[in-house]
C-alpha atoms as a PDB file:
ATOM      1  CA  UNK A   1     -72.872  -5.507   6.107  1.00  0.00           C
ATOM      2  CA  UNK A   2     -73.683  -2.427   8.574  1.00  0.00           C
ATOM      3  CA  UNK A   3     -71.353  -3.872  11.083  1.00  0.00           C
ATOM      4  CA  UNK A   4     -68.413  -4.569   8.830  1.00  0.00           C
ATOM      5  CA  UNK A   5     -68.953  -0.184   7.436  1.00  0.00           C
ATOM      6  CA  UNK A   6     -69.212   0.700  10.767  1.00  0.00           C
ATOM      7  CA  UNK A   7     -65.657  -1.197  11.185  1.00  0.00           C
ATOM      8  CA  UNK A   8     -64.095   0.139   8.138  1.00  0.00           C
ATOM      9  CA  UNK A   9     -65.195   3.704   9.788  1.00  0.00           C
ATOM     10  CA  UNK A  10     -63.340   2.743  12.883  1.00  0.00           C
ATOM     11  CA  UNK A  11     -60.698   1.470  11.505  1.00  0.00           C
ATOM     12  CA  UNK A  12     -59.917   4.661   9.608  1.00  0.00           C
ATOM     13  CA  UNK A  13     -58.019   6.957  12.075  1.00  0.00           C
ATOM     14  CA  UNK A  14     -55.994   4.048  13.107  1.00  0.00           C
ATOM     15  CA  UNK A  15     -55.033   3.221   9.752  1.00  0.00           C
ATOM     16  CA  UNK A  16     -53.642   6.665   8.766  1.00  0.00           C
ATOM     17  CA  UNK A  17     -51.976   6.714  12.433  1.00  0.00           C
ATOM     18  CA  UNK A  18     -49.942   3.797  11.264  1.00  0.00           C
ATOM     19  CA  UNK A  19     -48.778   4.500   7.877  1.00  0.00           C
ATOM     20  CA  UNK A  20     -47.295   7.204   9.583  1.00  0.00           C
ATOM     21  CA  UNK A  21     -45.045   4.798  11.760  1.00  0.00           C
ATOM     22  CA  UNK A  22     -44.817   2.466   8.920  1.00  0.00           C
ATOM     23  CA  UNK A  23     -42.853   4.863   6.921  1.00  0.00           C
ATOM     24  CA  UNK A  24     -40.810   5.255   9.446  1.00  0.00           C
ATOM     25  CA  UNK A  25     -39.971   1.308  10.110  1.00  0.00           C
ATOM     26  CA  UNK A  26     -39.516   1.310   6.002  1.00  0.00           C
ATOM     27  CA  UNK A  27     -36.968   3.492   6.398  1.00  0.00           C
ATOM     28  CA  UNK A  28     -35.334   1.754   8.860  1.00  0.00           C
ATOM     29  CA  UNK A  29     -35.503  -1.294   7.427  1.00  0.00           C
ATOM     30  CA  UNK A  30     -33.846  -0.322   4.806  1.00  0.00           C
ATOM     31  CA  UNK A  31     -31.195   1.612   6.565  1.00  0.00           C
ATOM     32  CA  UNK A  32     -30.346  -1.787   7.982  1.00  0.00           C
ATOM     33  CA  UNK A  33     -29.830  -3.443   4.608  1.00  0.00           C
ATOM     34  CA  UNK A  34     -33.409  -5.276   4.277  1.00  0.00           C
ATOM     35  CA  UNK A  35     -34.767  -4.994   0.958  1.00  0.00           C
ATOM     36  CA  UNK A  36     -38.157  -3.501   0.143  1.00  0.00           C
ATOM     37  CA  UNK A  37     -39.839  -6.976  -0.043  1.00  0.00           C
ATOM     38  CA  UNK A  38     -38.308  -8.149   2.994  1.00  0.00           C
ATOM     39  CA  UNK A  39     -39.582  -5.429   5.067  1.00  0.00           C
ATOM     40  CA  UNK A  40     -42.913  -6.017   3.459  1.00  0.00           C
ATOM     41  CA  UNK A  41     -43.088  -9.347   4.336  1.00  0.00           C
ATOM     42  CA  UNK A  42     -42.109  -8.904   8.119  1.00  0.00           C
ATOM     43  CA  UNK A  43     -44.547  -6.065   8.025  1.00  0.00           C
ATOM     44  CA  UNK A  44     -47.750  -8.239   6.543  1.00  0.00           C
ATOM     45  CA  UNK A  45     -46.529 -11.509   8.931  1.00  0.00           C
ATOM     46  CA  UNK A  46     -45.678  -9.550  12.362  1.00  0.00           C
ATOM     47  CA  UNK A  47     -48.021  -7.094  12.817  1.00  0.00           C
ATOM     48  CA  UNK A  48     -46.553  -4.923  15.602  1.00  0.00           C
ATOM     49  CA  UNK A  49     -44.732  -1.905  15.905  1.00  0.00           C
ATOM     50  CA  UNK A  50     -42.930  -2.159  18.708  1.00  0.00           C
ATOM     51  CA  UNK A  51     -42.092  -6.358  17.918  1.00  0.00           C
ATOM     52  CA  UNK A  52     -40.987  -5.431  14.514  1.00  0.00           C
ATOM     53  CA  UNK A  53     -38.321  -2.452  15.531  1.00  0.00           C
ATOM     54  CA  UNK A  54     -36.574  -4.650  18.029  1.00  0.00           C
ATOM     55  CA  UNK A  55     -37.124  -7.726  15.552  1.00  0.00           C
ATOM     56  CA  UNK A  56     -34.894  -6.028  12.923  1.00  0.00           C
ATOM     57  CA  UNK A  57     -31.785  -4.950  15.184  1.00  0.00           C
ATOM     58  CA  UNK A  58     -31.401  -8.399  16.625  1.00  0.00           C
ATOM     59  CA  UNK A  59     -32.181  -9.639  13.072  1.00  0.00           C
ATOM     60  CA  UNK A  60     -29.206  -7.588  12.162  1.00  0.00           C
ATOM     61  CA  UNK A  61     -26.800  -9.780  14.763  1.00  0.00           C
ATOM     62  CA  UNK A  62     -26.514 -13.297  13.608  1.00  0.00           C
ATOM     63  CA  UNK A  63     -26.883 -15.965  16.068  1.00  0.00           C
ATOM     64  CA  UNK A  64     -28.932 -14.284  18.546  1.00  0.00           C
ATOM     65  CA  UNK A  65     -31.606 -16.176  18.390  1.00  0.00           C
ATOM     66  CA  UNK A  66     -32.541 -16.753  22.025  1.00  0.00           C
ATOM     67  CA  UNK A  67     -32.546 -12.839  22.111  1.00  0.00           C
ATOM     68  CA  UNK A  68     -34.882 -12.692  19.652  1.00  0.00           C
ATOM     69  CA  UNK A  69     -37.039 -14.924  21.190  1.00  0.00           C
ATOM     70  CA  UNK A  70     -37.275 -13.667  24.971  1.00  0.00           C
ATOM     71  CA  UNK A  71     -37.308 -10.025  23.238  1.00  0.00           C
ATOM     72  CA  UNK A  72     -40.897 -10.749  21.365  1.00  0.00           C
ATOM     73  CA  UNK A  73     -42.528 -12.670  23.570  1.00  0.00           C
ATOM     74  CA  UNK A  74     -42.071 -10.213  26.086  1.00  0.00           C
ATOM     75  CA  UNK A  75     -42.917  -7.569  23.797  1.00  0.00           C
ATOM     76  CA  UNK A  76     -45.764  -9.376  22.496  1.00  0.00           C
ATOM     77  CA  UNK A  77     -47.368 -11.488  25.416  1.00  0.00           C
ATOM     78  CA  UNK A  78     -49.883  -8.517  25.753  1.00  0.00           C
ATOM     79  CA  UNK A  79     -51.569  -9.492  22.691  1.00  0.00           C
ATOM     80  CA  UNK A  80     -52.718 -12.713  24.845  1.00  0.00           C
ATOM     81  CA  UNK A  81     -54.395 -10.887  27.257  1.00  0.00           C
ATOM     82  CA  UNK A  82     -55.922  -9.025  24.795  1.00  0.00           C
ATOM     83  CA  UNK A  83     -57.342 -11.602  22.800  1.00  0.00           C
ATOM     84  CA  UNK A  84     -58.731 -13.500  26.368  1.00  0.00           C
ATOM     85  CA  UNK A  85     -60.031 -10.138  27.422  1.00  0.00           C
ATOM     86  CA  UNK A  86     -61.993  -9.759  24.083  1.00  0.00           C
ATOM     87  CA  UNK A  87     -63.065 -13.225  23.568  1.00  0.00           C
ATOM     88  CA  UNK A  88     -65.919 -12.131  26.670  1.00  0.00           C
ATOM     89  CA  UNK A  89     -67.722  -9.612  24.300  1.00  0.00           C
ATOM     90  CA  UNK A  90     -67.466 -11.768  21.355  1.00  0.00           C
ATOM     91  CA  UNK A  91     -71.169 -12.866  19.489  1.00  0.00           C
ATOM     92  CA  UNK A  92     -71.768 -16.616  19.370  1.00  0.00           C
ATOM     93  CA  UNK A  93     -70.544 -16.833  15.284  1.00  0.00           C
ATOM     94  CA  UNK A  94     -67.603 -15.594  16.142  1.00  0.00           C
ATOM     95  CA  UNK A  95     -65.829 -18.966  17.596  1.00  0.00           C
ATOM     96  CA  UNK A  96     -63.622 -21.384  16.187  1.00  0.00           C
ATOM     97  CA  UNK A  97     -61.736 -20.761  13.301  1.00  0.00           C
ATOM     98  CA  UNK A  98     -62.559 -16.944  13.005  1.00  0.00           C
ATOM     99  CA  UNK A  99     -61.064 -16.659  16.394  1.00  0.00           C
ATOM    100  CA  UNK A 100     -57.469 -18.230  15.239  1.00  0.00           C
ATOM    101  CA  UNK A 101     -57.995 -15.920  12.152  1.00  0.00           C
ATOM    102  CA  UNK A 102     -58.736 -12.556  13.377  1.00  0.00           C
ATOM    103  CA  UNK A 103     -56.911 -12.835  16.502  1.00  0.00           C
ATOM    104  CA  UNK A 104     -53.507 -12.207  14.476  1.00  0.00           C
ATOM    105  CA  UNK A 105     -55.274  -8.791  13.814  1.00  0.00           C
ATOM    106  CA  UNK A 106     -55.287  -7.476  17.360  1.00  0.00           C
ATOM    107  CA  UNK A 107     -53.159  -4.655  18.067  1.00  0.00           C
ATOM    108  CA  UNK A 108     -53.359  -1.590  21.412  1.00  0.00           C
ATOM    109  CA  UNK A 109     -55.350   0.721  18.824  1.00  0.00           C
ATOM    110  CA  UNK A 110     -58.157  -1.970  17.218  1.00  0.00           C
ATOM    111  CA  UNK A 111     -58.420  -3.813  20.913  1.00  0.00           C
ATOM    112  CA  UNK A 112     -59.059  -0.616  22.515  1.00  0.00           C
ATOM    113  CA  UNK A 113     -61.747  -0.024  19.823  1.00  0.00           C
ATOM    114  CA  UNK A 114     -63.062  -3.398  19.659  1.00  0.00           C
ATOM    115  CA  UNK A 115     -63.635  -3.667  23.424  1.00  0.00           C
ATOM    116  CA  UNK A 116     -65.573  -1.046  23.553  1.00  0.00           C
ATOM    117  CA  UNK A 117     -68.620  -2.345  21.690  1.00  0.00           C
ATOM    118  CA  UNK A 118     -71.150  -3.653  23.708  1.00  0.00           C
ATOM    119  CA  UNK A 119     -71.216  -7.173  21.313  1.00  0.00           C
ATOM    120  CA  UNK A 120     -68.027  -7.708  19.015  1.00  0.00           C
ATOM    121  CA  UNK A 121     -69.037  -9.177  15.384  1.00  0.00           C
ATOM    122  CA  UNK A 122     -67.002 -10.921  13.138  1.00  0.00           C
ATOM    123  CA  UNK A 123     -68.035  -8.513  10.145  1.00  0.00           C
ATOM    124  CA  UNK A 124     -67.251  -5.598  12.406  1.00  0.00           C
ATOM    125  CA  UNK A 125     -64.274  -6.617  13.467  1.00  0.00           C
ATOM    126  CA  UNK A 126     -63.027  -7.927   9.900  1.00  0.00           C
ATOM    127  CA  UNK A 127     -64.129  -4.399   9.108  1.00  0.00           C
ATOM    128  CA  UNK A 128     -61.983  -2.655  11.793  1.00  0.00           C
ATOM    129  CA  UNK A 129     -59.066  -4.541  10.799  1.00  0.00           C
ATOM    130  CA  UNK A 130     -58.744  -4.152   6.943  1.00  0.00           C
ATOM    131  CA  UNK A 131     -57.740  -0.407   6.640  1.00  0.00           C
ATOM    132  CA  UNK A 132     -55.445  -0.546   9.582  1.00  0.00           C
ATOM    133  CA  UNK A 133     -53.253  -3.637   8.124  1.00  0.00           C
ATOM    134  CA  UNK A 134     -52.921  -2.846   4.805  1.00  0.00           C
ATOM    135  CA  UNK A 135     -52.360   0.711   5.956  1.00  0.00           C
ATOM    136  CA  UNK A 136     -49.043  -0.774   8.074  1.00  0.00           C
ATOM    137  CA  UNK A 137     -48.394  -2.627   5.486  1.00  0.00           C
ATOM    138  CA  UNK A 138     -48.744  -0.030   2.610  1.00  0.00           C
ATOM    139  CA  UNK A 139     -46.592   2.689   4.440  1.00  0.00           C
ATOM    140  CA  UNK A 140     -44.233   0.269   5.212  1.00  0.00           C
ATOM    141  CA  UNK A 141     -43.762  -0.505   1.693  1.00  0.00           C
ATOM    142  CA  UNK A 142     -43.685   3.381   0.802  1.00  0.00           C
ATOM    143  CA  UNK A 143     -41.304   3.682   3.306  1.00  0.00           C
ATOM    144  CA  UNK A 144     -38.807   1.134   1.594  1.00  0.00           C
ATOM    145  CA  UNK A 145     -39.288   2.301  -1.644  1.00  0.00           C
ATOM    146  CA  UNK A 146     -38.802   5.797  -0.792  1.00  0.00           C
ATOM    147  CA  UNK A 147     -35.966   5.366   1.714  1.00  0.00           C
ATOM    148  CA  UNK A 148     -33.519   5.734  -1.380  1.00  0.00           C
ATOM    149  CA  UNK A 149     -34.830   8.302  -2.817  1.00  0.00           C
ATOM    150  CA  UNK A 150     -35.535  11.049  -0.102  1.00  0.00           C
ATOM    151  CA  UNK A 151     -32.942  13.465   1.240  1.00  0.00           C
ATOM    152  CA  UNK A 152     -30.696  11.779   4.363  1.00  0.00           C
ATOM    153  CA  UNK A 153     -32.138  14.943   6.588  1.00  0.00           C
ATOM    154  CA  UNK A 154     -35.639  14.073   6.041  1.00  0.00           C
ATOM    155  CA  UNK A 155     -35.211  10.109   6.617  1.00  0.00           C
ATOM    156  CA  UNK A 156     -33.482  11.226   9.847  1.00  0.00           C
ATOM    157  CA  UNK A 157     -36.330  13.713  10.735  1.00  0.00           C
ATOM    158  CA  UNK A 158     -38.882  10.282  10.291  1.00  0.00           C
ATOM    159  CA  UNK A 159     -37.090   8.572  12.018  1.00  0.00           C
ATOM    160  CA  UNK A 160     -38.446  10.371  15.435  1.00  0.00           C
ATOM    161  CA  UNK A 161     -42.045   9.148  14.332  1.00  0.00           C
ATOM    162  CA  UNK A 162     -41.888   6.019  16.172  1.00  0.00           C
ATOM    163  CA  UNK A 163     -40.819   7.691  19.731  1.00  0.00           C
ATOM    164  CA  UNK A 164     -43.837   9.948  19.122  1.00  0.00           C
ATOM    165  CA  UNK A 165     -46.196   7.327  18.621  1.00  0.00           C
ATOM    166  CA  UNK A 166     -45.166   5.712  21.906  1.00  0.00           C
ATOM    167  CA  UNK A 167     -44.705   9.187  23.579  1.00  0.00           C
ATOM    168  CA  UNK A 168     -48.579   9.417  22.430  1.00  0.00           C
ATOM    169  CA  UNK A 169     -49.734   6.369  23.945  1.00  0.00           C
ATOM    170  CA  UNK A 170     -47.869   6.863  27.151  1.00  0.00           C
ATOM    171  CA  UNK A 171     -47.717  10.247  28.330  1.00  0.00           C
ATOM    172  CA  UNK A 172     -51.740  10.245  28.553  1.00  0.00           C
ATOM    173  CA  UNK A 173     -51.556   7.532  30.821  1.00  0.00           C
ATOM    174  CA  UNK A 174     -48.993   8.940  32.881  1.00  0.00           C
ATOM    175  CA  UNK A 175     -51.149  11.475  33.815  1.00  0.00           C
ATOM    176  CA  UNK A 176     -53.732   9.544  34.830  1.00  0.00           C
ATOM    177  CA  UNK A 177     -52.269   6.576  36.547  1.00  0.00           C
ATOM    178  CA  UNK A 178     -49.196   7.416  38.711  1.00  0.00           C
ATOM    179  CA  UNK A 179     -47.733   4.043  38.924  1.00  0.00           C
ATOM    180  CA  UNK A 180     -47.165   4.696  34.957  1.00  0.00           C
ATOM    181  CA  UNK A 181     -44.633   7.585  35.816  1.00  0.00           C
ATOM    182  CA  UNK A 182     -42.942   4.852  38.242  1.00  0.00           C
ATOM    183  CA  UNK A 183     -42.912   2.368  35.769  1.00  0.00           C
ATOM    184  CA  UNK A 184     -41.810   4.803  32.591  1.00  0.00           C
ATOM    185  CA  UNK A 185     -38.952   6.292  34.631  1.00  0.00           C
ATOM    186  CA  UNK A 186     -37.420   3.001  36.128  1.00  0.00           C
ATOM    187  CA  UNK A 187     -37.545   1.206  32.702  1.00  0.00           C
ATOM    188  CA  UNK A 188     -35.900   5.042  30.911  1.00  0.00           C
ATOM    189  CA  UNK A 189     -33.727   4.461  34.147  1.00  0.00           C
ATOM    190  CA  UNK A 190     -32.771   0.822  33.031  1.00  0.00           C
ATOM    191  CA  UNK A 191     -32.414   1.221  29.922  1.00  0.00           C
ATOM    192  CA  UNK A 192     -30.002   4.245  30.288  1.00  0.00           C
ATOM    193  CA  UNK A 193     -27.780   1.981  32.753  1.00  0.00           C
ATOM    194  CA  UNK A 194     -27.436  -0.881  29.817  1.00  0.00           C
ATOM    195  CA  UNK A 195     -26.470   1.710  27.395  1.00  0.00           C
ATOM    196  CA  UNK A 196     -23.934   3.173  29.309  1.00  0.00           C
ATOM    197  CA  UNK A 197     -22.686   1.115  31.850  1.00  0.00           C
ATOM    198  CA  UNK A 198     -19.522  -1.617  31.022  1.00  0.00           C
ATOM    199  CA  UNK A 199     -19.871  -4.978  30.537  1.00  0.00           C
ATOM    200  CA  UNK A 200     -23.994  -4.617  30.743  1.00  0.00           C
ATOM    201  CA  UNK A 201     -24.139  -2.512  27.901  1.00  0.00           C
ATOM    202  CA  UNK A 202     -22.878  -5.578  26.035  1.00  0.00           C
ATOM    203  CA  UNK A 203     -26.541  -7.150  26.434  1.00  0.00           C
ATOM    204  CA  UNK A 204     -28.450  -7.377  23.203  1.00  0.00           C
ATOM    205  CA  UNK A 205     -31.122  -4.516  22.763  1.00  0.00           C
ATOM    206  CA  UNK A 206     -33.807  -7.257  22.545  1.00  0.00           C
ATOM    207  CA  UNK A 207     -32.829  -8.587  25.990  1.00  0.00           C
ATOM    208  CA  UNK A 208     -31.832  -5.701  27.494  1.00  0.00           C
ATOM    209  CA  UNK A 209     -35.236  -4.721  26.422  1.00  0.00           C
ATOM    210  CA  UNK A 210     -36.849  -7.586  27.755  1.00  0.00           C
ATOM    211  CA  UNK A 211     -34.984  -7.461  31.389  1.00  0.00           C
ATOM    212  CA  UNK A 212     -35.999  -3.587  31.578  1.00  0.00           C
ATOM    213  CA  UNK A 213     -39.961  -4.008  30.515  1.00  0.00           C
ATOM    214  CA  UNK A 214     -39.738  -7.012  32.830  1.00  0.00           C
ATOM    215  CA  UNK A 215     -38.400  -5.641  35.699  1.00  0.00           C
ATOM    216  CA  UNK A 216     -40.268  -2.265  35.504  1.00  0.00           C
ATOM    217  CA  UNK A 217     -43.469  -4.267  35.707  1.00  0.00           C
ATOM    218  CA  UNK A 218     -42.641  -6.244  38.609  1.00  0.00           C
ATOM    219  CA  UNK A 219     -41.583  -3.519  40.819  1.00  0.00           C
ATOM    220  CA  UNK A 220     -44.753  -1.951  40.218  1.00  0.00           C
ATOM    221  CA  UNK A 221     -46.920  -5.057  40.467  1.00  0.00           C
ATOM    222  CA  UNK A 222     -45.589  -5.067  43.996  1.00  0.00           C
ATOM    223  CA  UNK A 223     -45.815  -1.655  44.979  1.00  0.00           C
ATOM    224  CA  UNK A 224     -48.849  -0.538  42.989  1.00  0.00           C
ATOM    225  CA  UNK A 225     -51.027  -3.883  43.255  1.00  0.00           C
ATOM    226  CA  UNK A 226     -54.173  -3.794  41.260  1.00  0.00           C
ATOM    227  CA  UNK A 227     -57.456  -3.906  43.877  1.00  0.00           C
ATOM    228  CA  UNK A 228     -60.279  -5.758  43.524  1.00  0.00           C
ATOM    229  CA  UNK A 229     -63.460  -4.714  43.731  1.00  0.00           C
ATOM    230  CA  UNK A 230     -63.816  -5.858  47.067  1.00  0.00           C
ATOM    231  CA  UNK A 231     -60.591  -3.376  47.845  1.00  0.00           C
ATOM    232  CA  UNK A 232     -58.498  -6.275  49.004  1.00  0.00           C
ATOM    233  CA  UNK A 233     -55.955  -6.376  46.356  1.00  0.00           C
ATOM    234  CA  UNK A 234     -55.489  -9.525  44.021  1.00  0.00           C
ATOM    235  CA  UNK A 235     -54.476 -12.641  45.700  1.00  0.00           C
ATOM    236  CA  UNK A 236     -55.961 -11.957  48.932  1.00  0.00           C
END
């Protein structure tokens, strides 16, 4: 029971980060023409911010399934590494089932929480993913409800929340790592040139997204390579 407070505790300040965001993708959703259910339901099923906001504008263009498909797995496919990553510091109850179960709760904020116990529980880390998925969930709901209600100005203003979050999450990281700054500007860079440019700027947003987070990563995978500890870097 002391693990699963000290979760709840943790959990906290990531929960009221992502009502925040939530609102915002409420909003949105509605904007689109979901109803309020239906963006609660894609909220409570596909828990992640980033997934969800190119989920709904392919949603939004019948047929493009494929899209849709290449979009969230690339999107998503971090979550895996995540969940390997974590699955090192878990204790020996937490196996089996509870793995398949809590594993759909993983997310950037509660992994880079989680990880940094020294032993990961099963109560604590039921406990540091309550408040944070009802909280997405609740402001996403508040967010629908409230998208018809609140003056077209202020809907507009929320609707910046989401590039702050990621402007949040990045910018720190830019400053610390500088293959970041190569791998922010040539995916901006990318993504500019899909926009704009004939004929690409055809492409889906959830492949175009896929072919710029893609191809941003593999330019710096070659030019940055990760060392090992040894200093020879991976693969030799």
């Amino acid at each position: 029971m002391n693990n699963f407070k000290r979760g709840l505790l943790a959990g906290i300040p990531i929960a009221l980060g992502y009502l925040s965001v939530s609102f915002t993708f409420g909003i949105i959703c509605i904007s689109y023409g979901f109803t309020w259910w239906q963006a609660l339901i894609i909220s409570m099923t596909c828990l992640t911010s980033a997934g969800q906001f190119s989920g709904i504008q392919t949603m939004c263009m019948p047929g493009q399934y494929l899209d849709m498909l290449i979009s969230q797995l690339t999107i998503n496919v971090r979550y895996s590494f995540m969940s390997i990553s974590l699955s090192q510091k878990v204790d020996s109850k937490f196996k089996g089932i509870w793995r398949l179960i809590f594993g759909y709760f993983i997310t950037d904020e509660i992994f880079a929480v989680a990880v940094n116990e020294e032993s990961v529980s099963r109560s604590f880390f039921a406990g540091l993913s309550l408040l944070p998925y009802f909280g997405w969930a609740g402001g996403t709901l508040a967010g629908a409800l409230l998208g018809n209600v609140l003056p077209a100005r202020l809907m507009s203003a929320l609707g910046l929340a989401i590039y702050g979050m990621f402007v949040a999450i990045v910018v720190p990281e830019m400053k610390k790592v500088k293959a970041v700054v190569f791998a922010v500007i040539t995916a901006a860079t990318l993504s500019t040139l899909f926009t704009y440019v004939p004929y690409i700027n055809r492409l889906s947003s959830g492949l175009s997204i896929s072919i710029c987070a893609i191809a941003s990563a593999a330019l710096c995978a070659a030019l940055f390579p990760v060392e090992e500890k040894g200093g020879a870097p991976d693969g030799q």
